[in-house]
N, C-alpha and C. Protein backbone atom coordinates (compact mmCIF):
# COMPACT_ATOMS: atom_id res chain seq x y z
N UNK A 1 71.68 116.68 115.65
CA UNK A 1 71.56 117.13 114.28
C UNK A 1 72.73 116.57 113.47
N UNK A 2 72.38 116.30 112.35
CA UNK A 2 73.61 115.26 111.45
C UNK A 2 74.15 116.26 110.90
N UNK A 3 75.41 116.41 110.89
CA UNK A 3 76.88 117.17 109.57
C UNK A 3 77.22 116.16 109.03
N UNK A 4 78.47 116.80 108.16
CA UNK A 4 79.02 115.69 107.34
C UNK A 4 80.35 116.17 107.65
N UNK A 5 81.10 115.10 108.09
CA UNK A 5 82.33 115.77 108.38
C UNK A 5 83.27 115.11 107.41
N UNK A 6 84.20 116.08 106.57
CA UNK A 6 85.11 115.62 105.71
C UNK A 6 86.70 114.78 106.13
N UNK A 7 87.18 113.89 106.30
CA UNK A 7 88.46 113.48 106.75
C UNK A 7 89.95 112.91 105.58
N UNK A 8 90.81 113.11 105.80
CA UNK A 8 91.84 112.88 105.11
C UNK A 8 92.16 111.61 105.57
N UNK A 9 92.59 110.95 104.78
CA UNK A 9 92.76 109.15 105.06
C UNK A 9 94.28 109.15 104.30
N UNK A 10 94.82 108.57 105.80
CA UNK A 10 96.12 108.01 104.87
C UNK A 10 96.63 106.35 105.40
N UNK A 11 97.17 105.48 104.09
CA UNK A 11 97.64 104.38 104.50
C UNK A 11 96.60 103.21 103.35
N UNK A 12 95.58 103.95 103.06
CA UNK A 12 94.93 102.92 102.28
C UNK A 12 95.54 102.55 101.13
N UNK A 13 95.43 101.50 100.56
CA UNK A 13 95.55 101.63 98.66
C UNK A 13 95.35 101.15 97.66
N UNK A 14 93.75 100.32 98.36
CA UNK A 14 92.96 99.71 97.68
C UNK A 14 91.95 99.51 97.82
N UNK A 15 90.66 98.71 97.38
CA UNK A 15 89.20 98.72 97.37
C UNK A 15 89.59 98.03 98.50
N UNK A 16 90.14 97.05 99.65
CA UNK A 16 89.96 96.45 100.50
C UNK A 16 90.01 96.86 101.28
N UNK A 17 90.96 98.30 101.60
CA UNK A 17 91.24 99.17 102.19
C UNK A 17 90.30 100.00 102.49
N UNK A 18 89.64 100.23 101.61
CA UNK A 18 87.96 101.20 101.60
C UNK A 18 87.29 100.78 102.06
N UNK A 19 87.04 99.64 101.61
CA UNK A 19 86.16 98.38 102.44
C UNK A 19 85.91 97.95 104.00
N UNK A 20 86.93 98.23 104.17
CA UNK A 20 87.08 97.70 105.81
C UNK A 20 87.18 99.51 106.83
N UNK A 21 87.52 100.58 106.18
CA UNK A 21 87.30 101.54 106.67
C UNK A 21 85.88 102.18 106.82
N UNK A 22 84.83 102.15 105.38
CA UNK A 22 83.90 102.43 105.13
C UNK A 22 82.93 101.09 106.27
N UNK A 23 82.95 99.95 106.16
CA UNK A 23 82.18 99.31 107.11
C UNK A 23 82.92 99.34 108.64
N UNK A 24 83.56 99.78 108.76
CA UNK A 24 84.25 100.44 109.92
C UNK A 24 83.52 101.50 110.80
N UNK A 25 83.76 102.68 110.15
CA UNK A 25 82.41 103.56 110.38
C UNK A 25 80.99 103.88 110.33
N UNK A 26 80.43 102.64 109.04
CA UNK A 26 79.05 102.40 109.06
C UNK A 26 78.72 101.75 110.72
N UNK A 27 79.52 101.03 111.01
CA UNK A 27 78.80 100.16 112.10
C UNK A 27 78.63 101.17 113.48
N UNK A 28 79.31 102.41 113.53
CA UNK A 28 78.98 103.43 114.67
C UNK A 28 77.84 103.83 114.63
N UNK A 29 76.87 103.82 115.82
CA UNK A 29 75.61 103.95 115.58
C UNK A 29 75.07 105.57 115.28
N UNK A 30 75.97 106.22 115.55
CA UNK A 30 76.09 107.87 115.22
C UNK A 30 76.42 108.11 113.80
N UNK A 31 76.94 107.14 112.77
CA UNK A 31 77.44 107.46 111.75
C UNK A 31 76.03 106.91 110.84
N UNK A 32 75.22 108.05 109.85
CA UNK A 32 74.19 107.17 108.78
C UNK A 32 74.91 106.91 107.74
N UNK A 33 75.98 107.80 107.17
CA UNK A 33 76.22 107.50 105.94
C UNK A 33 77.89 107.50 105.81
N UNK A 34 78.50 106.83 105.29
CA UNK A 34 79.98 106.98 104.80
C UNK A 34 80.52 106.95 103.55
N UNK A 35 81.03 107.54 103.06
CA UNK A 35 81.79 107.82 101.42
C UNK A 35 82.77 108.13 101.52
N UNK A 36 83.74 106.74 101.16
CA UNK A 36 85.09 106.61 101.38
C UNK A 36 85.77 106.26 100.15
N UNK A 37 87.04 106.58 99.96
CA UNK A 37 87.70 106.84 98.97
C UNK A 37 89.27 106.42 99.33
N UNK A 38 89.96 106.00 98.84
CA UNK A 38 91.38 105.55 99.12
C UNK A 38 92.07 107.00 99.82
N UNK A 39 91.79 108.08 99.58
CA UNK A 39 92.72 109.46 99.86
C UNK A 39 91.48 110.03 100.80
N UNK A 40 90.44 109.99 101.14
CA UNK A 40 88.89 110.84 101.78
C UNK A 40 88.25 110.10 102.40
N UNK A 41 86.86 111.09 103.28
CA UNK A 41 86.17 110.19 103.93
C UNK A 41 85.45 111.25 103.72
N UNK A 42 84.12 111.01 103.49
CA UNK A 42 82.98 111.91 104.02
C UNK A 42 82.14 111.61 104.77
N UNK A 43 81.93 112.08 105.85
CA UNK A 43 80.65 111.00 106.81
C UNK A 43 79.89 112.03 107.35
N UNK A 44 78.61 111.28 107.21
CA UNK A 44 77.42 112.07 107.74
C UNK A 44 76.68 111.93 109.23
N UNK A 45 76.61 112.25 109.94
CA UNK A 45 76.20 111.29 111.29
C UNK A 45 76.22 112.55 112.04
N UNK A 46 76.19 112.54 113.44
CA UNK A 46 76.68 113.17 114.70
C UNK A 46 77.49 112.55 115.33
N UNK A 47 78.31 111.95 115.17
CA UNK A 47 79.82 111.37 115.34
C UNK A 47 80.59 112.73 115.09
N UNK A 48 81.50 112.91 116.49
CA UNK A 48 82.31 113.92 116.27
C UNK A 48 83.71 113.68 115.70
N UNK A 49 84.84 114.38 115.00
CA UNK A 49 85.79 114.38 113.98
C UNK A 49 86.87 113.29 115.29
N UNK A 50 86.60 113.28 116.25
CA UNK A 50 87.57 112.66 116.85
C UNK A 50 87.35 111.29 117.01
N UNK A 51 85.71 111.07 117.32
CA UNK A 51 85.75 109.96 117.33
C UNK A 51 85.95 109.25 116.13
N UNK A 52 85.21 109.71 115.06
CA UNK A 52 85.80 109.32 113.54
C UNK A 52 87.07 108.72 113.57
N UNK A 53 87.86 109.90 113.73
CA UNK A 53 89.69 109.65 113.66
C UNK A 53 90.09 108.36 114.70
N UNK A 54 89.88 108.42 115.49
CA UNK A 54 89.85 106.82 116.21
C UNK A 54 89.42 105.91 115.71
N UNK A 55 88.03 105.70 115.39
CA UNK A 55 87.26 104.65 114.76
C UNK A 55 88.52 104.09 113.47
N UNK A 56 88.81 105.19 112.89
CA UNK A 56 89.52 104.93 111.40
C UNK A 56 91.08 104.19 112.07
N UNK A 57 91.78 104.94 113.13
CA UNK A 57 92.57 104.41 113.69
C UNK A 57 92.47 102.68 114.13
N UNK A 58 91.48 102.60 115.10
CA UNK A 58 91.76 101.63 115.49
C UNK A 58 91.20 100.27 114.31
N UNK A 59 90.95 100.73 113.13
CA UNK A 59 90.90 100.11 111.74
C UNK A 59 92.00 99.67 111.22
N UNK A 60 93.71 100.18 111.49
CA UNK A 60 94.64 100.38 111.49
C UNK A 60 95.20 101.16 110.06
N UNK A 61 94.19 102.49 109.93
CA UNK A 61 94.53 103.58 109.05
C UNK A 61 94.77 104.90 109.60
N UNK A 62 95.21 105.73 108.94
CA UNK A 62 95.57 107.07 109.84
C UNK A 62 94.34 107.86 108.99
N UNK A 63 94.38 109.15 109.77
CA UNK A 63 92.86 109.75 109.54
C UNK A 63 93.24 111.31 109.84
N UNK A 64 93.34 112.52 109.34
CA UNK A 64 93.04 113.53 110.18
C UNK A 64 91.77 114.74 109.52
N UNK A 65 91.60 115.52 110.04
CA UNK A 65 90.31 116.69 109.56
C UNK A 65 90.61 117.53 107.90
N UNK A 66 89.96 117.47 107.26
CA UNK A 66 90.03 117.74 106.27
C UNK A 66 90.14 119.11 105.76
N UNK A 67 91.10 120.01 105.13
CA UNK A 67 90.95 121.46 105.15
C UNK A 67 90.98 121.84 103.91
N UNK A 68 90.06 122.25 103.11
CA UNK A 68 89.77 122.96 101.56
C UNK A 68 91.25 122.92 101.03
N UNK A 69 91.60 122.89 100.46
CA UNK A 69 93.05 123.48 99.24
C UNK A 69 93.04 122.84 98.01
N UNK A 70 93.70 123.28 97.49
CA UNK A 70 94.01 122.79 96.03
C UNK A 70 95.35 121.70 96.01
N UNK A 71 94.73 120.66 95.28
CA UNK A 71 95.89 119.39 95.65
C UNK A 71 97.11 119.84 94.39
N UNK A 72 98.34 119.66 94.26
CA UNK A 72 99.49 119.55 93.51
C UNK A 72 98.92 119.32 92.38
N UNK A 73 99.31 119.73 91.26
CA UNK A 73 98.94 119.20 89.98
C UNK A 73 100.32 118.12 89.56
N UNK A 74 101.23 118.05 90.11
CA UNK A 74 102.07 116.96 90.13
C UNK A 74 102.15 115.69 90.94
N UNK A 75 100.80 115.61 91.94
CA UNK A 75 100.59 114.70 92.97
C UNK A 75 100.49 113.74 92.38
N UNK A 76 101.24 111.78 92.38
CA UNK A 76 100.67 111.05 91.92
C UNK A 76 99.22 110.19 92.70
N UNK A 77 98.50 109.92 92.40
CA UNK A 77 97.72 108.64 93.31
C UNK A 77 98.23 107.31 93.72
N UNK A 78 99.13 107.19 92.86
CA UNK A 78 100.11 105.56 93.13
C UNK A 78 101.14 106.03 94.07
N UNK A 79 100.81 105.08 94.85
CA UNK A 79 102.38 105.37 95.51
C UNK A 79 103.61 104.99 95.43
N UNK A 80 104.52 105.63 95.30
CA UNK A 80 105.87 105.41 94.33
C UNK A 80 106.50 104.00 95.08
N UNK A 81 105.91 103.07 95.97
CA UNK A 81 107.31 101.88 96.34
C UNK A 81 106.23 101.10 94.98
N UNK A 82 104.74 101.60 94.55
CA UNK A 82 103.58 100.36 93.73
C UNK A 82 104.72 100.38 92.72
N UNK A 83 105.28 101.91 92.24
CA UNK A 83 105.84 101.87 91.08
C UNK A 83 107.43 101.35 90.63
N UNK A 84 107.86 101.32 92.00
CA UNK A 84 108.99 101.09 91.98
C UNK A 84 109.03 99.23 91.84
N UNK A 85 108.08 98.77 92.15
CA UNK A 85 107.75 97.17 91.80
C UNK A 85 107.62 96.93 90.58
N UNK A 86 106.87 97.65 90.26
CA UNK A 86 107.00 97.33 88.90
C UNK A 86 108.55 96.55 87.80
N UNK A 87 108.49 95.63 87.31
CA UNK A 87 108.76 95.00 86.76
C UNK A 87 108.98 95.96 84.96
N UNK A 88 110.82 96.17 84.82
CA UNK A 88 110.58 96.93 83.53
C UNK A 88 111.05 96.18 82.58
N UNK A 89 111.37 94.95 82.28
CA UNK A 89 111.80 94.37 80.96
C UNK A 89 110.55 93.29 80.47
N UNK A 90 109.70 93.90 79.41
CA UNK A 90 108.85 93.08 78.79
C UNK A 90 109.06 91.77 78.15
N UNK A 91 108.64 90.58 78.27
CA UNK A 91 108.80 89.69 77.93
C UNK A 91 108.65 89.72 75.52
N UNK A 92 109.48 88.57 75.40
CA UNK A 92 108.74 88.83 73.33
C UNK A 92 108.03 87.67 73.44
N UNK A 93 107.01 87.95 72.87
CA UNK A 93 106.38 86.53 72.26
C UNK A 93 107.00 85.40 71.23
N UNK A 94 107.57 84.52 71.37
CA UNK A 94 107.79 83.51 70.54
C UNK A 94 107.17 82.91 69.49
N UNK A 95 107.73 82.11 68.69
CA UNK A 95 107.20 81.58 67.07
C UNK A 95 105.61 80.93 67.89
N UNK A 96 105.50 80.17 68.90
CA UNK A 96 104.86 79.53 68.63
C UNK A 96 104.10 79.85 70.38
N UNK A 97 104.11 81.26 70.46
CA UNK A 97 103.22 81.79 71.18
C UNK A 97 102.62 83.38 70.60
N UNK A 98 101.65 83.76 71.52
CA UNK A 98 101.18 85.42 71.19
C UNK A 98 100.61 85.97 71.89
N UNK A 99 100.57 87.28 71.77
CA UNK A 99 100.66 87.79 72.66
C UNK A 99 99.30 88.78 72.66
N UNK A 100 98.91 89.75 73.96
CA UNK A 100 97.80 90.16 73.84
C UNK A 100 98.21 91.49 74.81
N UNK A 101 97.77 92.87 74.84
CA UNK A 101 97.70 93.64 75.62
C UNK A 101 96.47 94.26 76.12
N UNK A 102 95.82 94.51 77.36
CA UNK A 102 95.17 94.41 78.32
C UNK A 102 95.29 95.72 78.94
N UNK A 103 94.20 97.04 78.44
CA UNK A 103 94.09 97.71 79.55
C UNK A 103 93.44 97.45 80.41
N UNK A 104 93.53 98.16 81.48
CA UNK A 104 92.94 97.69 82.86
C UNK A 104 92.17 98.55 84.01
N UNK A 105 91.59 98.82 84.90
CA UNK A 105 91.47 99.71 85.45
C UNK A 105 91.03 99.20 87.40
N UNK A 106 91.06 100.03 88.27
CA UNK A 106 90.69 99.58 89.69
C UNK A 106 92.07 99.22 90.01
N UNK A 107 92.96 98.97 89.86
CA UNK A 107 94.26 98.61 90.89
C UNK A 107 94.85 100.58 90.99
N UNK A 108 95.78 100.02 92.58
CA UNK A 108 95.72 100.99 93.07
C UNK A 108 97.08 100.82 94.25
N UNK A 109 97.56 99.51 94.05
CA UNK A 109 99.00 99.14 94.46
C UNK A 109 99.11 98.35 94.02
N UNK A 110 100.50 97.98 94.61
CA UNK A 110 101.32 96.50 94.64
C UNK A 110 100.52 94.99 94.91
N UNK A 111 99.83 94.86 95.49
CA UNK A 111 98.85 94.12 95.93
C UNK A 111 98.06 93.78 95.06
N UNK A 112 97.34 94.85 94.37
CA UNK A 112 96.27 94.35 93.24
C UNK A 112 97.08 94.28 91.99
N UNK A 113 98.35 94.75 91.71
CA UNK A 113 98.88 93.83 90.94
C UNK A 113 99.27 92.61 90.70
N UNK A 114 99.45 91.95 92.27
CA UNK A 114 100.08 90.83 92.10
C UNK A 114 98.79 89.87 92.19
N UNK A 115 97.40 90.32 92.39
CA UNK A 115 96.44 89.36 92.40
C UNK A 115 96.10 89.60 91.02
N UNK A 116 95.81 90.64 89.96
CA UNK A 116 95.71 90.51 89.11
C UNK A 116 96.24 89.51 87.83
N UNK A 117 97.81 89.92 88.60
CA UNK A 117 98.99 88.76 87.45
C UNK A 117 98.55 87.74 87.74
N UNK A 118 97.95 87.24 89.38
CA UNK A 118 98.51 85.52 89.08
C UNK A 118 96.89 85.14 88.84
N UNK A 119 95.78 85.75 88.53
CA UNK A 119 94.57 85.67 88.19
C UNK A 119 94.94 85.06 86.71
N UNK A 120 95.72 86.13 86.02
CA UNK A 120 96.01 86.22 84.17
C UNK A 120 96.86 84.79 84.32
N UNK A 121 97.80 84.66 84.94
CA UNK A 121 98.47 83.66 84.68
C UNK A 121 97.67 82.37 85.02
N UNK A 122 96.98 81.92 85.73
CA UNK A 122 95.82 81.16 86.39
C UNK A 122 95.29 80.30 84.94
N UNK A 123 95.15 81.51 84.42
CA UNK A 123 94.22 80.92 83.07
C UNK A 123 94.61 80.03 82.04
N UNK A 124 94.30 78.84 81.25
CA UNK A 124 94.36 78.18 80.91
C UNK A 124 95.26 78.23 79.49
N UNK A 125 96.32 77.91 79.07
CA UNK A 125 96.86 78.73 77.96
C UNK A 125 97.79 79.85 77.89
N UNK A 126 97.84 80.38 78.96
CA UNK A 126 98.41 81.55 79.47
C UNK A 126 99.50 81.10 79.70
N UNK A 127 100.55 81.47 78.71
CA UNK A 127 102.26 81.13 79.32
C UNK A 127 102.99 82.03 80.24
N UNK A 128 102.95 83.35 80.05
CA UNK A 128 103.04 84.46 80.85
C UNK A 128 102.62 85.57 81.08
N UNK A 129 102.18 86.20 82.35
CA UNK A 129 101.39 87.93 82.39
C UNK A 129 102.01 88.60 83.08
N UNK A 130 102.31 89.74 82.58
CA UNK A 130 103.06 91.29 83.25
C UNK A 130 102.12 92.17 83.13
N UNK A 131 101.88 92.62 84.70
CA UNK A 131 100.99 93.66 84.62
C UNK A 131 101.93 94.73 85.22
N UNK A 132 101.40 96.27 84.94
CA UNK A 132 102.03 97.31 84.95
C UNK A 132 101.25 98.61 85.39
N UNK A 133 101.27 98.54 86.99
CA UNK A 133 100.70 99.40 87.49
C UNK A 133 100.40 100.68 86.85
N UNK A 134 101.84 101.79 86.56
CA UNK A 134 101.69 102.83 86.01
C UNK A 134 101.17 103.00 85.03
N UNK A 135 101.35 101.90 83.85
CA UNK A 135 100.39 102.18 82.36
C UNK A 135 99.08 101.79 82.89
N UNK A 136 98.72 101.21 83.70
CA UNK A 136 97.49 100.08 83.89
C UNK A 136 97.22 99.23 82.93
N UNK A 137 98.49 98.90 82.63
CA UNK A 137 98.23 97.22 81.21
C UNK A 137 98.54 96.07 82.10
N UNK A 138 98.20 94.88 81.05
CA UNK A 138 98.99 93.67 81.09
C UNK A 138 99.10 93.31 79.88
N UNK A 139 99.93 92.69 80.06
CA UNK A 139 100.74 92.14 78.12
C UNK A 139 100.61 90.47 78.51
N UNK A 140 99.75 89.73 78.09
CA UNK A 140 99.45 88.87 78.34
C UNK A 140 100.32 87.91 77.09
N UNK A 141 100.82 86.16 77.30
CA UNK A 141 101.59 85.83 76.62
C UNK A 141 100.80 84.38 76.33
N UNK A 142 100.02 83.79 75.21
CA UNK A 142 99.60 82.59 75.34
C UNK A 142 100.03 81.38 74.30
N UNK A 143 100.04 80.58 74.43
CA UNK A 143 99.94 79.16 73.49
C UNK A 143 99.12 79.48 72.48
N UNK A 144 99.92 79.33 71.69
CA UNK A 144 99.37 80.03 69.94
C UNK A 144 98.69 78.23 69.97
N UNK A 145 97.34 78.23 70.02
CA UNK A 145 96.58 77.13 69.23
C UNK A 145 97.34 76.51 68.15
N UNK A 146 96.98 74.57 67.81
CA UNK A 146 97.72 74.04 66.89
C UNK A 146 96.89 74.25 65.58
N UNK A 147 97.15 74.71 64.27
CA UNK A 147 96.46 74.74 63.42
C UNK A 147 95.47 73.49 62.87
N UNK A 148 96.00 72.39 63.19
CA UNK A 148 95.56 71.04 62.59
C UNK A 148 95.26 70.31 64.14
């Protein structure tokens, strides 16, 4: 008979992270369904909570049983070394550049910041990009076009 057993996930901190946990546990033939989340797991199957917690383990994430409470209302979701990377002196735009700001959303560390920046910077025109986990911006910096 299928439950759904709830699990606490720690170590993830990004969609790739989800990714490889969630098809992790899909592939147990006891598991039908998985709904995974950077901080959760919900899985439906007859897979028992231990084997789960292994499966997630030998994924190389930590995992334990999930127990009702009320989370901190001061808890962040970022984890403070994402924030501590962060980068705090904003670049100015120059006479003969400009500038653009960029909210953003889906990053979730250090990691998807730094693929994000060098994505922005990548781009054609683009003199410089600072992205900023905690606001979820980037202040993007480009080659002001020649008028003539």
């Amino acid at each position: 008979m299928s439950q759904t057993i709830d699990l606490t996930l720690d170590g993830l901190s990004c969609g790739h992270c989800v990714k490889r946990v969630k098809e992790s546990l899909e592939q147990r033939p006891d598991v039908e369904l998985a709904d995974v989340t950077v901080t959760e797991a919900h899985v439906t199957g007859t897979a028992s909570a231990d084997a789960l917690i292994e499966t997630i383990k030998q994924a190389g994430y930590g995992a334990t049983l999930s127990h009702p409470k009320a989370k901190p209302l001061t808890e962040s979701s970022i984890p403070s070394e994402a924030l501590a990377a962060v980068p705090h002196e904003l670049p100015v735009a120059t006479a003969d550049e400009e500038s653009q700001q960029l909210l953003l959303s889906g990053m979730s560390c250090a990691s998807c910041v730094t693929r994000v920046q060098h994505a922005l910077q990548s781009v054609p025109g683009v003199t410089q990009a600072r992205v900023n986990l905690a606001e979820r911006t980037a202040l993007v910096m480009a080659a002001r076009p020649p008028l003539i």
